[in-house]
Structures are given as C-alpha cells and as structure tokens.
C-alpha atoms as a PDB file:
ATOM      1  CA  UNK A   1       0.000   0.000   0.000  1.00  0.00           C
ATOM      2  CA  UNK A   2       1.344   3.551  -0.930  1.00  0.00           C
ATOM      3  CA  UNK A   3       0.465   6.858   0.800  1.00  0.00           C
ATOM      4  CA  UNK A   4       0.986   9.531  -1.588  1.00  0.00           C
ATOM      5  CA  UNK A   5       0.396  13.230  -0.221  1.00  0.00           C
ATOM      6  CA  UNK A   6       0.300  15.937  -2.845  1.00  0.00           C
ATOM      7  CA  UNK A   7       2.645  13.579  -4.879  1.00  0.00           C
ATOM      8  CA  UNK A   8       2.309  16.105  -8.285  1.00  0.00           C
ATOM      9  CA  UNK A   9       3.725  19.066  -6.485  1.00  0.00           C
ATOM     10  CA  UNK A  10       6.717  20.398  -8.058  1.00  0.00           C
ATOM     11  CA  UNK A  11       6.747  18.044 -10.944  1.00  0.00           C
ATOM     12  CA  UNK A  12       7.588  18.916 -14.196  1.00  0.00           C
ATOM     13  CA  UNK A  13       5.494  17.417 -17.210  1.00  0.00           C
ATOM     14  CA  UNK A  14       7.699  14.487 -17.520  1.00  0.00           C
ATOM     15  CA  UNK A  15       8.174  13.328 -14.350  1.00  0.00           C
ATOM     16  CA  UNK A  16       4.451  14.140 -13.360  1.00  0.00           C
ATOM     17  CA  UNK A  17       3.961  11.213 -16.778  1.00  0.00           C
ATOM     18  CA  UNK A  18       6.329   9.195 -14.787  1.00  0.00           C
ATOM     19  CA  UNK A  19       4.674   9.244 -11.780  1.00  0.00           C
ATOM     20  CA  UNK A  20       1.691   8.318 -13.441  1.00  0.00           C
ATOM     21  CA  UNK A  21       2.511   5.412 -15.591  1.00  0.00           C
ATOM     22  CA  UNK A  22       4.110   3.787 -12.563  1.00  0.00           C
ATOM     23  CA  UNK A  23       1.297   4.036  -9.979  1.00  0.00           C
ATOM     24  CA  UNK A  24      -1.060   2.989 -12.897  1.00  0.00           C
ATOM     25  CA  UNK A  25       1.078  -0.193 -13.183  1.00  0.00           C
ATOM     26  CA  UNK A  26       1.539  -0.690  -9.429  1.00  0.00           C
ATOM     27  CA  UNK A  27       0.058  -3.911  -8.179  1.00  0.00           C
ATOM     28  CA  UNK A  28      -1.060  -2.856  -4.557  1.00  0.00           C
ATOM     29  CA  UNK A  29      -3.390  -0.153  -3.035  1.00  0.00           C
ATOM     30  CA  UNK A  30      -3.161   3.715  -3.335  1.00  0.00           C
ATOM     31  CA  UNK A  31      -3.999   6.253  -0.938  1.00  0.00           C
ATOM     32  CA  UNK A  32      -3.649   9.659  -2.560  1.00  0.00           C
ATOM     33  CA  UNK A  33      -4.226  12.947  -1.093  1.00  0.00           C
ATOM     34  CA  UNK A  34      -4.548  15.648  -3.686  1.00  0.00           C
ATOM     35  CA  UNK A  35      -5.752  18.850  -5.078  1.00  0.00           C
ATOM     36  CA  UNK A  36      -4.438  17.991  -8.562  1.00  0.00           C
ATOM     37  CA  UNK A  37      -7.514  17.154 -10.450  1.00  0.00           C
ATOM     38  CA  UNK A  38      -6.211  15.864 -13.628  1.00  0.00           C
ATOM     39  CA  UNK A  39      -3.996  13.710 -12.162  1.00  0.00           C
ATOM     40  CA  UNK A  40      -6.851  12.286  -9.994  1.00  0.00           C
ATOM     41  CA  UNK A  41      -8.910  11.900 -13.132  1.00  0.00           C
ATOM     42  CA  UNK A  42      -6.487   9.761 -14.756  1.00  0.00           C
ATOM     43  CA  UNK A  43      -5.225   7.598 -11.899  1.00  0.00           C
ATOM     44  CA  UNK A  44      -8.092   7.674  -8.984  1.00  0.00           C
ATOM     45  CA  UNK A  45     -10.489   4.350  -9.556  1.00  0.00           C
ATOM     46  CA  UNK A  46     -12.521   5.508  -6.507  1.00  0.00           C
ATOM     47  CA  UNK A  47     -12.963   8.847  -4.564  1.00  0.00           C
ATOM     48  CA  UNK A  48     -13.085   9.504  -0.926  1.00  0.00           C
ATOM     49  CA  UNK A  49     -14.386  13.403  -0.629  1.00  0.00           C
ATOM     50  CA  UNK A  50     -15.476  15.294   2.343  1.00  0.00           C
ATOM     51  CA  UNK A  51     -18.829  17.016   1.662  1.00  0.00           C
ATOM     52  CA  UNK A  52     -20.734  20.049   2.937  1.00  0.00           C
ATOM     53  CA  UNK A  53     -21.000  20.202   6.790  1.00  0.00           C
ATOM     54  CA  UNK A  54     -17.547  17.343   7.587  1.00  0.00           C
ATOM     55  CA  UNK A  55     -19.952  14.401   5.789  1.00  0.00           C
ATOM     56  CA  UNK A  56     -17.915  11.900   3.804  1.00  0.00           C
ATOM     57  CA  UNK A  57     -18.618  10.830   0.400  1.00  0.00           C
ATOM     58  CA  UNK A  58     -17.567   7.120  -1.326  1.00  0.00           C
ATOM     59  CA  UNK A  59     -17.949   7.189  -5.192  1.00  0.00           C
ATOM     60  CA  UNK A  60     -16.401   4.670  -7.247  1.00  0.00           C
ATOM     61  CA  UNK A  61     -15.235   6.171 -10.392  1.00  0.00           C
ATOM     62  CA  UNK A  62     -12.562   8.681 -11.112  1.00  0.00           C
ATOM     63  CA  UNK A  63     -12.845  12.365 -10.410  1.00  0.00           C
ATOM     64  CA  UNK A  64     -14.457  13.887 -13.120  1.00  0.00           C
ATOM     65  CA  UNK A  65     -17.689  11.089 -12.633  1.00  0.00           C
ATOM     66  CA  UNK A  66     -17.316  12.127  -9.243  1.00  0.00           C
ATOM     67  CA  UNK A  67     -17.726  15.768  -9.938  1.00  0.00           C
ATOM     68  CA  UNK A  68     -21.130  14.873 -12.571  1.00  0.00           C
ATOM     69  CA  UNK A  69     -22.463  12.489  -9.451  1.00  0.00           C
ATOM     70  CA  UNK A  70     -22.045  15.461  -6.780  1.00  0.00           C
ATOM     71  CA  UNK A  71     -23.540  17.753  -8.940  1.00  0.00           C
ATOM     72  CA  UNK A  72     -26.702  15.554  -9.907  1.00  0.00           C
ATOM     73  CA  UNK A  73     -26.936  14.835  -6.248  1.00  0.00           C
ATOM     74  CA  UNK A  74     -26.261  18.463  -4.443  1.00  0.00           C
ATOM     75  CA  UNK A  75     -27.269  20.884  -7.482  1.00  0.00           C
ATOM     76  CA  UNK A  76     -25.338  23.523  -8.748  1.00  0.00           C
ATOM     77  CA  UNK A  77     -25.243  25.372  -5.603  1.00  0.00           C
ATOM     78  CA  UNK A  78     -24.584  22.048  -3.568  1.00  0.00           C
ATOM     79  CA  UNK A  79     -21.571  21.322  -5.741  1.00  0.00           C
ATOM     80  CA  UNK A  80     -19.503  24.498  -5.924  1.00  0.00           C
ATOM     81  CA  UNK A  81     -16.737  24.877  -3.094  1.00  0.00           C
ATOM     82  CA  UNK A  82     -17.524  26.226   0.061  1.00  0.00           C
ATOM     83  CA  UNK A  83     -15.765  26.369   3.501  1.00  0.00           C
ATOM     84  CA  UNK A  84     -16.344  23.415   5.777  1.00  0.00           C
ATOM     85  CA  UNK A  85     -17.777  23.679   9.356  1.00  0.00           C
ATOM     86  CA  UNK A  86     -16.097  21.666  11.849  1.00  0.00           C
ATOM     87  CA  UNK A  87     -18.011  20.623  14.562  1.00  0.00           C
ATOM     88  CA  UNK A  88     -16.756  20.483  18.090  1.00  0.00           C
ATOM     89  CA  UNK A  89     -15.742  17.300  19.593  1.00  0.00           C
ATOM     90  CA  UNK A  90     -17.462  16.537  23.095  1.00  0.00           C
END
C-alpha cells in the first residue's frame, strides 16, 4: 500500500507522466491525497471526498464522474466549493 500526499507538487510534465505510468502499473493499493484534479482523473479508480458540513462521500469512479455524481446529487449550488464547518468534539 502507498500513501501519496500531494505527490504532483513540483513536478515537471515528464516526471508528473512518470509518476503516473508507474502508480497505474503498481500492483497494490493507493492512498492519494490531492488537489491535482487531472492527475486524480487519470489515476483515482474511486474517490473519498469530504462534503458540505464534515460528511464523507464514497464514489467509485474517477474524479471527473465524481464531480457529474455530486452535482446531480447536491445541485449547482450544492456542488460548488464552500468552507467546511467543523463541529466540536465533546
């Protein structure tokens, strides 16, 4: 299992292709935690996303069918970007 944090930062186009082709060929799991959205559409199989008020959202698909699910499901208004609110822990 690999856990990737903001892997593309600082990559230039051919190492950011490199990066790619070998996590598409890796045999194991992939954790990846990233604001990179073209990156995510080419390599993520399923999302993990945290939604509106700290909710968390399974899809399985890559991020762009993510994006067209939240957007059927929340609306326009649901789906744009918003700040979160954290709720205290008691």
């Amino acid at each position: 299992m690999l856990l990737l944090d903001e892997p593309t930062n600082d990559l230039d186009v051919e190492t950011l292709r490199a990066l790619e082709d070998a996590l598409l060929e890796f045999a194991g799991s992939i954790m990846v935690i990233s604001h990179d959205r073209w990156f995510l559409d080419r390599i993520a199989t399923h999302i993990l996303a945290a939604e509106g008020d700290s909710k968390w959202f399974f899809f399985d698909g890559n991020y762009q069918e993510y994006e067209a699910d939240k957007k059927k499901r929340l609306g326009e208004e649901g789906a744009r970007p918003h700040r979160l609110r954290f709720k205290p822990i008691r």
